[in-house]
Structures are given as C-alpha cells and as structure tokens.
PDB file of N, CA and C in Angstrom:
ATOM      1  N   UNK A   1      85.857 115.193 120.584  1.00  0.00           N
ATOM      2  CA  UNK A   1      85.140 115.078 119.338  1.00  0.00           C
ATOM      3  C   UNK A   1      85.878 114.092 118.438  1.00  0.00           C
ATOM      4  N   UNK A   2      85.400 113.246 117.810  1.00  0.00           N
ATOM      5  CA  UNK A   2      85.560 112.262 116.574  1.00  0.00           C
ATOM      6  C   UNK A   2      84.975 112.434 115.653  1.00  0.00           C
ATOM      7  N   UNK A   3      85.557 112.141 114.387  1.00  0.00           N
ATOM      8  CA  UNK A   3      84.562 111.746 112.869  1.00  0.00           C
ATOM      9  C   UNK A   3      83.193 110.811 113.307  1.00  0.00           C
ATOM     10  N   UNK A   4      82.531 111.051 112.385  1.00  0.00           N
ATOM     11  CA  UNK A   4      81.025 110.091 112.821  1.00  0.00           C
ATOM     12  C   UNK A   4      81.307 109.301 111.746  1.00  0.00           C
ATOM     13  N   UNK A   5      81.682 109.815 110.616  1.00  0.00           N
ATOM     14  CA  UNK A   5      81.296 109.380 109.165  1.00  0.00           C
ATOM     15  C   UNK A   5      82.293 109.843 108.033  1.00  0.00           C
ATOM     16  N   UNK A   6      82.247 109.779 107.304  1.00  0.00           N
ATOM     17  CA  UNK A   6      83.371 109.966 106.130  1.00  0.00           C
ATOM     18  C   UNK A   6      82.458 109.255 104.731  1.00  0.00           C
ATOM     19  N   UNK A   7      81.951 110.372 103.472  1.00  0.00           N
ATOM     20  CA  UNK A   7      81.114 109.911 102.306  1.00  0.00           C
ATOM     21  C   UNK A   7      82.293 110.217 101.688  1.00  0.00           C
ATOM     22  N   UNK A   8      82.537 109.175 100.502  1.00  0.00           N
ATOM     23  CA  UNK A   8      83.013 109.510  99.517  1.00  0.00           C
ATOM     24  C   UNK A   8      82.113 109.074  97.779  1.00  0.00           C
ATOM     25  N   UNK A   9      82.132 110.152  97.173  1.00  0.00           N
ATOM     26  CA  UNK A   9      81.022 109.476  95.817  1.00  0.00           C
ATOM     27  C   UNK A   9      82.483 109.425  95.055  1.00  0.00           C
ATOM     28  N   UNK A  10      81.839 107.870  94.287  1.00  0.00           N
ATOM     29  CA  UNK A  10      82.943 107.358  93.538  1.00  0.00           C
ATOM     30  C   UNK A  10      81.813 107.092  92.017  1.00  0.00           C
ATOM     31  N   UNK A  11      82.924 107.252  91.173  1.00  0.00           N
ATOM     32  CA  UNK A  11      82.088 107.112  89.567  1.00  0.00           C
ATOM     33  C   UNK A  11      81.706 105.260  89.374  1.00  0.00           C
ATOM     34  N   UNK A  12      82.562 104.805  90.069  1.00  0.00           N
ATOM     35  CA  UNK A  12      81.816 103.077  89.859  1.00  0.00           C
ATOM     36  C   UNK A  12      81.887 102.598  91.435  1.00  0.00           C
ATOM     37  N   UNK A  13      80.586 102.367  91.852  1.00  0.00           N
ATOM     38  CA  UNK A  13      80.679 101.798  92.969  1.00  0.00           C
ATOM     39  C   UNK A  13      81.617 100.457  93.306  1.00  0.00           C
ATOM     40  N   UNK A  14      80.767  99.668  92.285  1.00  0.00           N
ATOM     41  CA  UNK A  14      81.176  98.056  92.325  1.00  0.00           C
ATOM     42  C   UNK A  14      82.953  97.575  92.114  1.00  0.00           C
ATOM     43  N   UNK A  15      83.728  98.366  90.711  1.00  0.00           N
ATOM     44  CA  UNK A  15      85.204  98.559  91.030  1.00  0.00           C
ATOM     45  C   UNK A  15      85.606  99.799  92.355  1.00  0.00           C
ATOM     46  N   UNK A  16      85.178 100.548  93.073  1.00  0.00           N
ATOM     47  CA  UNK A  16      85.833 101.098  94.269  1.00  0.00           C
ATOM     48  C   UNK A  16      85.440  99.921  95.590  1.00  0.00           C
ATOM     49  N   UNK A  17      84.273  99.200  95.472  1.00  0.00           N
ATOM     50  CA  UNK A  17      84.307  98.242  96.531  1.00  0.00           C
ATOM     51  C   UNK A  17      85.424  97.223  96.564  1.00  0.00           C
ATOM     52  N   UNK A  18      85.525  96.806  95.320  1.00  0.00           N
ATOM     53  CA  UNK A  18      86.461  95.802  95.344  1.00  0.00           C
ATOM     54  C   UNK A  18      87.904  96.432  95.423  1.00  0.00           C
ATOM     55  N   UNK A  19      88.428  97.474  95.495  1.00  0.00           N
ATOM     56  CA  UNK A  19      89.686  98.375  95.332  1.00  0.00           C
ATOM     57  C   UNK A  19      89.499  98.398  96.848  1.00  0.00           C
ATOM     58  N   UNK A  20      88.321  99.123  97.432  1.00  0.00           N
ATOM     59  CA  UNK A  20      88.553  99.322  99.175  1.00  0.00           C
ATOM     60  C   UNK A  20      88.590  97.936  99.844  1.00  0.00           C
ATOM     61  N   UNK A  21      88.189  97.303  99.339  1.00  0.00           N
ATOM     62  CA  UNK A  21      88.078  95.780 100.417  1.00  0.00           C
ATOM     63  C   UNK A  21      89.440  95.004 100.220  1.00  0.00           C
ATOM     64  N   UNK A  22      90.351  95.647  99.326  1.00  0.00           N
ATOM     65  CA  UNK A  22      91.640  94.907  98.845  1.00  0.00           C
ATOM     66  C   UNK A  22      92.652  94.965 100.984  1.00  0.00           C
ATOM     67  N   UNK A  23      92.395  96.258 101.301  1.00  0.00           N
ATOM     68  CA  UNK A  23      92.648  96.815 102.288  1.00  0.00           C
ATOM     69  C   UNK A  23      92.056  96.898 103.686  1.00  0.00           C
ATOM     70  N   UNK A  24      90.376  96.901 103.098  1.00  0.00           N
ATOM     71  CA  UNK A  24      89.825  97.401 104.784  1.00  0.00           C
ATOM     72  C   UNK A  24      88.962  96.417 104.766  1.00  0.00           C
ATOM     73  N   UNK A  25      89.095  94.839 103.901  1.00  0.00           N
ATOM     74  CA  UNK A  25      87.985  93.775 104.331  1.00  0.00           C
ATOM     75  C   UNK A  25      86.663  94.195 103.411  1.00  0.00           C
ATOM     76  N   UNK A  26      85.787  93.163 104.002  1.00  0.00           N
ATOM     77  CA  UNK A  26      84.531  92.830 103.837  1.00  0.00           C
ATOM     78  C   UNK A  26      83.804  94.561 103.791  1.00  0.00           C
ATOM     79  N   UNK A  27      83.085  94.892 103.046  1.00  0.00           N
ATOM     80  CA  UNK A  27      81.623  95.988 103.446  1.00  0.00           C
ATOM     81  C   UNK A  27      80.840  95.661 103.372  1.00  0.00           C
ATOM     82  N   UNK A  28      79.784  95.962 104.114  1.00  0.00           N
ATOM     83  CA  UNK A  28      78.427  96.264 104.029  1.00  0.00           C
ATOM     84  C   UNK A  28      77.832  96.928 103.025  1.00  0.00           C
ATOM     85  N   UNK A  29      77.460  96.458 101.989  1.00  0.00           N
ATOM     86  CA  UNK A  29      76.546  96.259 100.512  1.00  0.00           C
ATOM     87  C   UNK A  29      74.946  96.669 100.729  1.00  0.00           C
ATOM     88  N   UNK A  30      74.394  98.095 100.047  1.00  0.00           N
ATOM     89  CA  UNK A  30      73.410  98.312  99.817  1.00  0.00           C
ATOM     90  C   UNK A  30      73.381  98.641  98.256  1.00  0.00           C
ATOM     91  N   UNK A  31      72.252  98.656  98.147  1.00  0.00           N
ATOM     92  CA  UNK A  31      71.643  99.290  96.400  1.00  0.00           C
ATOM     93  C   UNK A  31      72.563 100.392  96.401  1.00  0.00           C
ATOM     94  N   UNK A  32      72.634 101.211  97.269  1.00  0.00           N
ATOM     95  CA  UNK A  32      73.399 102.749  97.284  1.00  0.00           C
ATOM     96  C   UNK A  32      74.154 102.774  97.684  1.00  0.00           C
ATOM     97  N   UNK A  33      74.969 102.366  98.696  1.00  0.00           N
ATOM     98  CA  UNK A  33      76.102 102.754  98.493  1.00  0.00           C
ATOM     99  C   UNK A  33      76.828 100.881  99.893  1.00  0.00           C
ATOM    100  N   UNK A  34      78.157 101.393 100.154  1.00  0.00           N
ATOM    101  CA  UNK A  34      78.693 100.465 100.712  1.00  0.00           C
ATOM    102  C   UNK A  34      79.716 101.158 101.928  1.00  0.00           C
ATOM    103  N   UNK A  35      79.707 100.248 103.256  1.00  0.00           N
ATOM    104  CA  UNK A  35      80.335 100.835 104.079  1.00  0.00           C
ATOM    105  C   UNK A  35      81.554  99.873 104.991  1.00  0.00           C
ATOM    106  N   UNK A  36      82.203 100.595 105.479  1.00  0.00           N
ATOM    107  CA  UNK A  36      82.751 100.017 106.473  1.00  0.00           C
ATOM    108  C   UNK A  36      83.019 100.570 107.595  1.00  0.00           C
ATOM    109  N   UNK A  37      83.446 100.006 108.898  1.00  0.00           N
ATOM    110  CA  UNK A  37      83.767 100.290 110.371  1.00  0.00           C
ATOM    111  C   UNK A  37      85.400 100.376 110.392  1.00  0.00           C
ATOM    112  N   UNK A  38      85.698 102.018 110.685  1.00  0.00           N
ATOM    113  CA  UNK A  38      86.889 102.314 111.157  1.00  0.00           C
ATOM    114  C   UNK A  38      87.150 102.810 112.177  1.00  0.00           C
ATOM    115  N   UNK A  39      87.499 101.848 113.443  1.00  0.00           N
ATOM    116  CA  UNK A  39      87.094 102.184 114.599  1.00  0.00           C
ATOM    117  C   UNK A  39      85.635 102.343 115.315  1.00  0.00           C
ATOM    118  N   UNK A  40      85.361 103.901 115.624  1.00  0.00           N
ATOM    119  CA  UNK A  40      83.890 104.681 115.316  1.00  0.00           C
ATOM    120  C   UNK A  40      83.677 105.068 114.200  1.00  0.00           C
ATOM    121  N   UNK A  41      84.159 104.984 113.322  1.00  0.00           N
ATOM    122  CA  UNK A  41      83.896 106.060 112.333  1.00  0.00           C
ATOM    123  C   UNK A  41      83.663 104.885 110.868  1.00  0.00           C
ATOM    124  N   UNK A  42      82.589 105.331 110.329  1.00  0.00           N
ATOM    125  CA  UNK A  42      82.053 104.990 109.328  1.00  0.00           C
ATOM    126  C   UNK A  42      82.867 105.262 107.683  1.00  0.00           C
ATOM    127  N   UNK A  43      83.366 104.562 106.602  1.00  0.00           N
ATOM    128  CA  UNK A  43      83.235 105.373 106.032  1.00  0.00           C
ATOM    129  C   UNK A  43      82.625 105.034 104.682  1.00  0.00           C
ATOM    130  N   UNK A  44      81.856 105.560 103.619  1.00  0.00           N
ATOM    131  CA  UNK A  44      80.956 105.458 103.078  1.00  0.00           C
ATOM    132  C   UNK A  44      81.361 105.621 101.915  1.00  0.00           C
ATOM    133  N   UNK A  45      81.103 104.753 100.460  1.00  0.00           N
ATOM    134  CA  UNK A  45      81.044 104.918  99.401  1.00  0.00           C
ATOM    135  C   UNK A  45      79.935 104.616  98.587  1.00  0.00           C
ATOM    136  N   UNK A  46      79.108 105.502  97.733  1.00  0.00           N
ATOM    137  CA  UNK A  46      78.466 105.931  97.520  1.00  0.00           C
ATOM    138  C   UNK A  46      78.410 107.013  95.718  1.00  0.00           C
ATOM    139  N   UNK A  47      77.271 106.733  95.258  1.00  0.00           N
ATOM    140  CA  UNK A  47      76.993 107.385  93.944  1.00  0.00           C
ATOM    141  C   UNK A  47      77.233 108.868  93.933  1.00  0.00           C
ATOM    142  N   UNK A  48      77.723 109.497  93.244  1.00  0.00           N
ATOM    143  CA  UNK A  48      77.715 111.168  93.165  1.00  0.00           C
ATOM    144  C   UNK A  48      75.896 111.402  93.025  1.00  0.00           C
ATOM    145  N   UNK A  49      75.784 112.858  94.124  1.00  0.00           N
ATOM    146  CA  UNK A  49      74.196 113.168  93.717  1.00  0.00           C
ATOM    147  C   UNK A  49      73.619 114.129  92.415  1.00  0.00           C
ATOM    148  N   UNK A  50      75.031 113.962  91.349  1.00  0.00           N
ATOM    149  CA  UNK A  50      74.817 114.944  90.198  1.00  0.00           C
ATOM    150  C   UNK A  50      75.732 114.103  89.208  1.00  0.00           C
ATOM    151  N   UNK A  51      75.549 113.939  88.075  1.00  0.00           N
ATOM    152  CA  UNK A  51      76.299 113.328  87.512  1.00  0.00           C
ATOM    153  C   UNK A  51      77.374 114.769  86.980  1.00  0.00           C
ATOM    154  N   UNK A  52      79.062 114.336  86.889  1.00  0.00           N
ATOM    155  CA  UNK A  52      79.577 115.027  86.690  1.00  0.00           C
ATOM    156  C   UNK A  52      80.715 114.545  85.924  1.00  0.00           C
ATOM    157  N   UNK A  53      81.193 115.352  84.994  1.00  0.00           N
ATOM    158  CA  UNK A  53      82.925 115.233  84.361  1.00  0.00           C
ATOM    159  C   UNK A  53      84.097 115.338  84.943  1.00  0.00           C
ATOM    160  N   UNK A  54      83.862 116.424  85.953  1.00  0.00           N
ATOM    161  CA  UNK A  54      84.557 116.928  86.589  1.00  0.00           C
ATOM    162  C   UNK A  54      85.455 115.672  87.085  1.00  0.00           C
ATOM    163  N   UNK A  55      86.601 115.546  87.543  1.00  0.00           N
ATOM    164  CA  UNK A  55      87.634 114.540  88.049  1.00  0.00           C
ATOM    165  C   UNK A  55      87.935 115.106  89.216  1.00  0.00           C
ATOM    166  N   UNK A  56      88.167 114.467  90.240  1.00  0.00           N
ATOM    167  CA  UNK A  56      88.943 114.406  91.519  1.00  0.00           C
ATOM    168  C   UNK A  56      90.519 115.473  91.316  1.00  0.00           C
ATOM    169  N   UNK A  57      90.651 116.250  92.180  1.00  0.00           N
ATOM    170  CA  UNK A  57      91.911 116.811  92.033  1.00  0.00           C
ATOM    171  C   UNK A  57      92.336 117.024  93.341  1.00  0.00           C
ATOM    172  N   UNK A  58      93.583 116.699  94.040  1.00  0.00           N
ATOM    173  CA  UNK A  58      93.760 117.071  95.334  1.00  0.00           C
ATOM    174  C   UNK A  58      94.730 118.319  95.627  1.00  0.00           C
ATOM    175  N   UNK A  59      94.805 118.633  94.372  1.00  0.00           N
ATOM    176  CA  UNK A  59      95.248 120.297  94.652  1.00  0.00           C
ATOM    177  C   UNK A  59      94.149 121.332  94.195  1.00  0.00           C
ATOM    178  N   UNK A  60      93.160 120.741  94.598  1.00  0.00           N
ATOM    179  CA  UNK A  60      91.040 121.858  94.361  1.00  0.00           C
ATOM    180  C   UNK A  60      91.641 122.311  95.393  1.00  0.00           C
ATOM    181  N   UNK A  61      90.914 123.378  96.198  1.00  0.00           N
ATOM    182  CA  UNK A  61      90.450 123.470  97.192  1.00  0.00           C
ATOM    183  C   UNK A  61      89.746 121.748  97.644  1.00  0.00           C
ATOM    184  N   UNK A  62      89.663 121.975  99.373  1.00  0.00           N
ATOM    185  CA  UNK A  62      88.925 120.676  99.693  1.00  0.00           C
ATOM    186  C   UNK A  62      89.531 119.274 100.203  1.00  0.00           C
ATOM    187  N   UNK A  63      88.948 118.559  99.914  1.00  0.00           N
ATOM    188  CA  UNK A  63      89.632 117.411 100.381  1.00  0.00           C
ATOM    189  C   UNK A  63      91.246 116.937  99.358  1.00  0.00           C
ATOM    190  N   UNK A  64      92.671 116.762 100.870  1.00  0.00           N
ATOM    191  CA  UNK A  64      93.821 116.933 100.066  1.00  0.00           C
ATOM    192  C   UNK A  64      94.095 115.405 100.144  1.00  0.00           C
ATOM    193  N   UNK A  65      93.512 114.783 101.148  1.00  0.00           N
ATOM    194  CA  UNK A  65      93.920 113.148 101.047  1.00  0.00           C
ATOM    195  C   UNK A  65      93.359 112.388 102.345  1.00  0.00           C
ATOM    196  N   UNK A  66      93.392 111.141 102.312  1.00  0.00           N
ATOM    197  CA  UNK A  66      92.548 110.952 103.683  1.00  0.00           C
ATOM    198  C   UNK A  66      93.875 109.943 104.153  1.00  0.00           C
ATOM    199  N   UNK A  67      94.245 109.711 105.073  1.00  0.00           N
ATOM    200  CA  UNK A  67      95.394 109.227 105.905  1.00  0.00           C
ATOM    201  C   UNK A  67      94.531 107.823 107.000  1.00  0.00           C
ATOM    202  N   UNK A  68      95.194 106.799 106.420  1.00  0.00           N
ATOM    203  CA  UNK A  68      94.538 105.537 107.824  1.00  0.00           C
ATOM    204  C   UNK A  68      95.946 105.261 108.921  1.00  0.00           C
ATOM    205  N   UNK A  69      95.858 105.660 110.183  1.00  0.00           N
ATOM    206  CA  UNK A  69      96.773 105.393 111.104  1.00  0.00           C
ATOM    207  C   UNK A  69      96.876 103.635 110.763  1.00  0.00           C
ATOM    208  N   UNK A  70      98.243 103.773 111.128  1.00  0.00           N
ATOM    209  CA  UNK A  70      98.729 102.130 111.590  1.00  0.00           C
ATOM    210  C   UNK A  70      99.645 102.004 112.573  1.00  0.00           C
ATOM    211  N   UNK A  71      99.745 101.224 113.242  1.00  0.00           N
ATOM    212  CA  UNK A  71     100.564 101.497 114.521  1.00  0.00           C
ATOM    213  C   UNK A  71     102.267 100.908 114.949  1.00  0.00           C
ATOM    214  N   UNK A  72     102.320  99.937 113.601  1.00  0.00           N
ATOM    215  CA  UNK A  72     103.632  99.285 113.890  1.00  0.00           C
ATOM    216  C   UNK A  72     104.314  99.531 112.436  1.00  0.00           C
ATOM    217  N   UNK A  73     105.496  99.238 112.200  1.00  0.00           N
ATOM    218  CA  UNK A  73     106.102  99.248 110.646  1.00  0.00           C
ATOM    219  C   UNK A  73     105.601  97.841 110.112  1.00  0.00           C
ATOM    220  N   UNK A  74     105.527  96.857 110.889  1.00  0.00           N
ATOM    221  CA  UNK A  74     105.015  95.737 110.439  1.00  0.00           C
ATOM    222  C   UNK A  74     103.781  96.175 109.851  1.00  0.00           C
ATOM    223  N   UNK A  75     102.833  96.609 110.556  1.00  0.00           N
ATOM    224  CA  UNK A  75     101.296  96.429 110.016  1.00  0.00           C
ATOM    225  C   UNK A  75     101.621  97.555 108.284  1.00  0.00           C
ATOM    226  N   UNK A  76     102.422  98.601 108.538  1.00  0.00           N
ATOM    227  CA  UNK A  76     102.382  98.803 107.367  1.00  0.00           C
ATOM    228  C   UNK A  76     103.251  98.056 106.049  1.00  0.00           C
ATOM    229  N   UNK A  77     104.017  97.231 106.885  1.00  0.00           N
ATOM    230  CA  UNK A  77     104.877  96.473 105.718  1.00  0.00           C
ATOM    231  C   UNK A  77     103.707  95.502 105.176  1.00  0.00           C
ATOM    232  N   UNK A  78     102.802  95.177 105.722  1.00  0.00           N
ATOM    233  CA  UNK A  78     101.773  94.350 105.558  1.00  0.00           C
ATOM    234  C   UNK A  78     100.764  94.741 104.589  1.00  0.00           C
ATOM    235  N   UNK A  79     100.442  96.206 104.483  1.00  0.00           N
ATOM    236  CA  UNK A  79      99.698  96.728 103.908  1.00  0.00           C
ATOM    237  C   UNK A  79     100.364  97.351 102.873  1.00  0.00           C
ATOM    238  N   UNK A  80     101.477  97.152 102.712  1.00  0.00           N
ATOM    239  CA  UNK A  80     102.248  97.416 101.202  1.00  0.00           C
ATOM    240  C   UNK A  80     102.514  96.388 100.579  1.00  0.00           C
ATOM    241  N   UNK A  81     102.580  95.378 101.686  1.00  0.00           N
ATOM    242  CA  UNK A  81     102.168  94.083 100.391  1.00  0.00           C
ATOM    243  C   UNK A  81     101.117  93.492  99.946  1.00  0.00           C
ATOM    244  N   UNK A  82     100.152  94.186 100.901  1.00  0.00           N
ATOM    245  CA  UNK A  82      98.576  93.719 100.105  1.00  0.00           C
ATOM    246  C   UNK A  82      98.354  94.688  98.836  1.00  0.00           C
ATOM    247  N   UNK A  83      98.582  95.799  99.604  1.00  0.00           N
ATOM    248  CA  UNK A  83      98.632  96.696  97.896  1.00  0.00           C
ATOM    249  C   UNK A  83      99.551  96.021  96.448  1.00  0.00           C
ATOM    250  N   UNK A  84     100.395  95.808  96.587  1.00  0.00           N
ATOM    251  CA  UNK A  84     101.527  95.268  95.509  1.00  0.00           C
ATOM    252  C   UNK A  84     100.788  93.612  95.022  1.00  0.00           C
ATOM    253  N   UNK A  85     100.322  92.887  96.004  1.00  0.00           N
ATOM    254  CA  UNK A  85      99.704  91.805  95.475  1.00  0.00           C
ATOM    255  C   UNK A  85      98.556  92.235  94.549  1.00  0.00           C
ATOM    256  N   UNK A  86      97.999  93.606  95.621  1.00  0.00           N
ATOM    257  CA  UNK A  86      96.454  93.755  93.944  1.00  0.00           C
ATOM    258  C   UNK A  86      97.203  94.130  93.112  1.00  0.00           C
ATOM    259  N   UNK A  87      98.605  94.744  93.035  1.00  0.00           N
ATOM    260  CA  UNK A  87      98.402  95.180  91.638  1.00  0.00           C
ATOM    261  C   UNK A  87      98.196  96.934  91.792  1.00  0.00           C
ATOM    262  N   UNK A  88      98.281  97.496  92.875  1.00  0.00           N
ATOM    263  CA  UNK A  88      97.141  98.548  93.363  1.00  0.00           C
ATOM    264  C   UNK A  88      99.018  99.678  93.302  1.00  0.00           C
ATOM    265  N   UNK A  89      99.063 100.395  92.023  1.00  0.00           N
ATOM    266  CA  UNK A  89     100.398 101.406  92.417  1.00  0.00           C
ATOM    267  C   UNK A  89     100.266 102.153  93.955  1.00  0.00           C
ATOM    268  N   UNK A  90     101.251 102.102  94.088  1.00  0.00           N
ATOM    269  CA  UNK A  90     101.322 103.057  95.295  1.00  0.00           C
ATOM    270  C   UNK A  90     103.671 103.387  95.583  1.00  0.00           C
ATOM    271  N   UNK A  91     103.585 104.148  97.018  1.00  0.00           N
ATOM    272  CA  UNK A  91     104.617 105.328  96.600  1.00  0.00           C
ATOM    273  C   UNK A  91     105.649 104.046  97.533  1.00  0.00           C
ATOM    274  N   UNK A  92     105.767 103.231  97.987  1.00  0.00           N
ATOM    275  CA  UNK A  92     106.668 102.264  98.371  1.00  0.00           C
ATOM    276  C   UNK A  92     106.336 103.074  99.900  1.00  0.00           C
ATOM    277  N   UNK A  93     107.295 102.444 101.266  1.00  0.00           N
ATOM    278  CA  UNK A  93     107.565 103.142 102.292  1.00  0.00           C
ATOM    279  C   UNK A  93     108.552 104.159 102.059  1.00  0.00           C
ATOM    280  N   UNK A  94     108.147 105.387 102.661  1.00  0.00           N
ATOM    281  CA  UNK A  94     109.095 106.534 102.625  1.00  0.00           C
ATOM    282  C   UNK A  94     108.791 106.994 103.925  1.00  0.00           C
ATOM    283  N   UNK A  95     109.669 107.954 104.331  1.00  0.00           N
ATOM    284  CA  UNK A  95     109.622 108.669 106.068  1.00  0.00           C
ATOM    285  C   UNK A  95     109.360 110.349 105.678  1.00  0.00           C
ATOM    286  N   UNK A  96     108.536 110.279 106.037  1.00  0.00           N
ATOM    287  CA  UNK A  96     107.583 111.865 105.785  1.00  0.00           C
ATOM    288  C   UNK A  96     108.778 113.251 106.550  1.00  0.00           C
ATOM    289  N   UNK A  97     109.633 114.108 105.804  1.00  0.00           N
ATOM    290  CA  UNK A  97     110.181 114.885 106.499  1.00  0.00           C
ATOM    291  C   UNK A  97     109.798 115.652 107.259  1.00  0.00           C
ATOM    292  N   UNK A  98     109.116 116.225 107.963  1.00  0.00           N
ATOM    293  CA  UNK A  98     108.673 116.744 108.959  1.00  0.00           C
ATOM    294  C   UNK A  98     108.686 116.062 110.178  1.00  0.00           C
ATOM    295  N   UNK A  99     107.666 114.588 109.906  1.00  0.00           N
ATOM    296  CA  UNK A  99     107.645 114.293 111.297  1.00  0.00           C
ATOM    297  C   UNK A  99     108.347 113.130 111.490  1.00  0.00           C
ATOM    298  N   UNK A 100     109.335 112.510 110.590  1.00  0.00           N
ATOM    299  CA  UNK A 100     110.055 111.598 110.244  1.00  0.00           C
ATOM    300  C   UNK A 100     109.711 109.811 110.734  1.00  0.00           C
ATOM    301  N   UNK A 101     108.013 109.955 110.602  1.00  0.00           N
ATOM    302  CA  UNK A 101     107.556 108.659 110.603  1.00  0.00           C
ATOM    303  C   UNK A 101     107.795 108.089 108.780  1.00  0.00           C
ATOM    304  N   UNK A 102     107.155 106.822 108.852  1.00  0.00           N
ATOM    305  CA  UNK A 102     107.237 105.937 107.689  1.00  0.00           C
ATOM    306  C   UNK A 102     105.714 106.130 107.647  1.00  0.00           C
ATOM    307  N   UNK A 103     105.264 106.040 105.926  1.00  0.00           N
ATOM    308  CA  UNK A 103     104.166 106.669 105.335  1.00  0.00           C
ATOM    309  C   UNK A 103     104.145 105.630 103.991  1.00  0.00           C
ATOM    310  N   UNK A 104     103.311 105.479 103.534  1.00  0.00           N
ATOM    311  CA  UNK A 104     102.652 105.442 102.125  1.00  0.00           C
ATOM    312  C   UNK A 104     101.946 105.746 101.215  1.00  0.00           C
ATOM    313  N   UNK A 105     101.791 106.200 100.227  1.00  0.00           N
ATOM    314  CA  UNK A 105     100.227 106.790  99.529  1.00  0.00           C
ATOM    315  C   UNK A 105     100.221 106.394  98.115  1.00  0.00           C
ATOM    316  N   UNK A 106      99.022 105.993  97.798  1.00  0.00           N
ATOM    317  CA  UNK A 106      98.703 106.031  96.485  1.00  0.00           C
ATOM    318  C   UNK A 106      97.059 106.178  96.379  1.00  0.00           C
ATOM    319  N   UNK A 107      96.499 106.010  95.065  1.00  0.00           N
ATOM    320  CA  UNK A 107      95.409 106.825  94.708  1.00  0.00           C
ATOM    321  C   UNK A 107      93.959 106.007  94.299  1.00  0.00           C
ATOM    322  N   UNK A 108      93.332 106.219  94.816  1.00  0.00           N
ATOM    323  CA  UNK A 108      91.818 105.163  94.732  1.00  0.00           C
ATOM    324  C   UNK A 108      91.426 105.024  93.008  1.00  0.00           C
ATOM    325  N   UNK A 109      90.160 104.593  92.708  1.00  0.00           N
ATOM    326  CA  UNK A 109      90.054 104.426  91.664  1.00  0.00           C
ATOM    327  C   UNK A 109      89.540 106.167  90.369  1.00  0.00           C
ATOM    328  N   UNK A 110      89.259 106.404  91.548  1.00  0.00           N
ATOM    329  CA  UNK A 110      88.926 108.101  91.113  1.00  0.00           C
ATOM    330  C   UNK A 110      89.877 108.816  91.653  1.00  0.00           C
ATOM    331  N   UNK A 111      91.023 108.927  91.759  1.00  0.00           N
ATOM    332  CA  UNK A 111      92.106 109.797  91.718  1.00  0.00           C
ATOM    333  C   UNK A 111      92.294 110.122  92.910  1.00  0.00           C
ATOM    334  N   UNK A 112      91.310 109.419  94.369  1.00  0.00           N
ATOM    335  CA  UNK A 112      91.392 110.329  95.437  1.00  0.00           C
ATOM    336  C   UNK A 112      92.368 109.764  96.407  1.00  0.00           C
ATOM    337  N   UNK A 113      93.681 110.322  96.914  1.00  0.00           N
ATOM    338  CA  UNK A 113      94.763 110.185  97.608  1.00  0.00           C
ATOM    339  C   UNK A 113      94.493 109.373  98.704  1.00  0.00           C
ATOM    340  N   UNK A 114      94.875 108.076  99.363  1.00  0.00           N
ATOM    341  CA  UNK A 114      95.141 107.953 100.652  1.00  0.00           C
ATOM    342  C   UNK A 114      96.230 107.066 100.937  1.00  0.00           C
ATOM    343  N   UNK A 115      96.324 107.294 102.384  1.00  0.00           N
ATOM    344  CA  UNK A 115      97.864 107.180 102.565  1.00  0.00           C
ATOM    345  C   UNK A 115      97.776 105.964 103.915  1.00  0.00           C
ATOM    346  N   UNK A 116      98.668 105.486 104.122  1.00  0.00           N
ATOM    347  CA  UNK A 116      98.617 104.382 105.462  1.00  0.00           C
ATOM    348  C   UNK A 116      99.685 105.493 106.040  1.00  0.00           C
ATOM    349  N   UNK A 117      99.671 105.509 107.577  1.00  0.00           N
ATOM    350  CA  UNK A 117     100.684 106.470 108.255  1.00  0.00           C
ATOM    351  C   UNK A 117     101.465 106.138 109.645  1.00  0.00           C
ATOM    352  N   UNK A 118     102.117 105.719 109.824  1.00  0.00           N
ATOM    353  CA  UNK A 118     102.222 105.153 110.658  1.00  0.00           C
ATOM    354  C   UNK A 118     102.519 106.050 112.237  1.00  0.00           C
ATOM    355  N   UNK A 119     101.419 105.690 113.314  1.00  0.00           N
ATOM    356  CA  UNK A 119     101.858 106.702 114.316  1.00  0.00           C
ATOM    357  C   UNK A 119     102.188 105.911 115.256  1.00  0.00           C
TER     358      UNK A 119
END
C-alpha cells in the first residue's frame, strides 16, 4: 500500500504555491486548487471547504508534520540552501536522536510543519 494523495487547505493559495514551488518545482494550476507529483503520490493544495479562524496547530490532535525523504546529505544540503535563498526560516541540519539521521524542518505558510529527512 502507498499514499494516493495528500490535500492540504491553505488560507492563500497563490502565496502557498509560490512557498511550495520554492522546493518541489513547477505545479499544476487550476481555479481550485494546485498540485504536484511526488513519486506516486499526489499532493494537493487547495481552498478550505469552510471558511475558518481556527490556525493550524501541530500539537491538535491530527496531522503532526509531513516529512519528504531525501536520499543523500548532499540533496539535503541542497535543499537547505534553497530554503535560506527564499528567505524561507527553517531549523538548519540537525541529526534526529533516535534514529541518528540528518533532518530539517520548518513551517509552511499556515503554520503546517514539514521536514526534509534524510533516509
């Protein structure tokens, strides 16, 4: 079994496209929402179907962060300097104690966590 898909509703489409494409390229642009190809797996940004106040929290219940594998320290040294060129905060390379790989994370435009990981 694999992910098919992955939605995320973001409060401004048009600044989270340009925040995700800093990283994962070009998307695919509709009226509603915008996508890209990760691997198989889709993942989707998109309008909330309720308008809400409510803010992103990753200590809710629910979603705690979404993690993109990378496979070399290079590719992630690479992707900490595309982040640092946008401008885009994030946590520098650190080595995750548990499984004592090298990791990164910082936070989308709506507060929601993701991390580059290196396996």
């Amino acid at each position: 079994m694999q992910f098919d898909h992955i939605v995320l509703s973001v409060k401004n489409l048009k600044a989270s496209i340009k925040f995700y494409s800093t990283f994962l390229g070009k998307s695919k642009v509709s009226k509603w929402d915008a996508h890209w190809m990760l691997g198989e797996t889709k993942l989707f940004l998109t309008f909330p179907y309720k308008k809400s106040a409510r803010k992103f929290n990753k200590q809710n219940l629910g979603l705690n962060h979404i993690a993109f594998k990378v496979l070399t320290l290079a590719e992630l040294k690479r992707y900490a300097s595309r982040l640092t060129k946008a401008k885009i905060k994030h946590s520098g390379i650190q080595i995750d104690k548990y499984s004592k790989k090298e990791f990164l994370f910082f936070d989308d435009p709506d507060d929601i966590r993701l991390e580059f990981y290196l396996r």
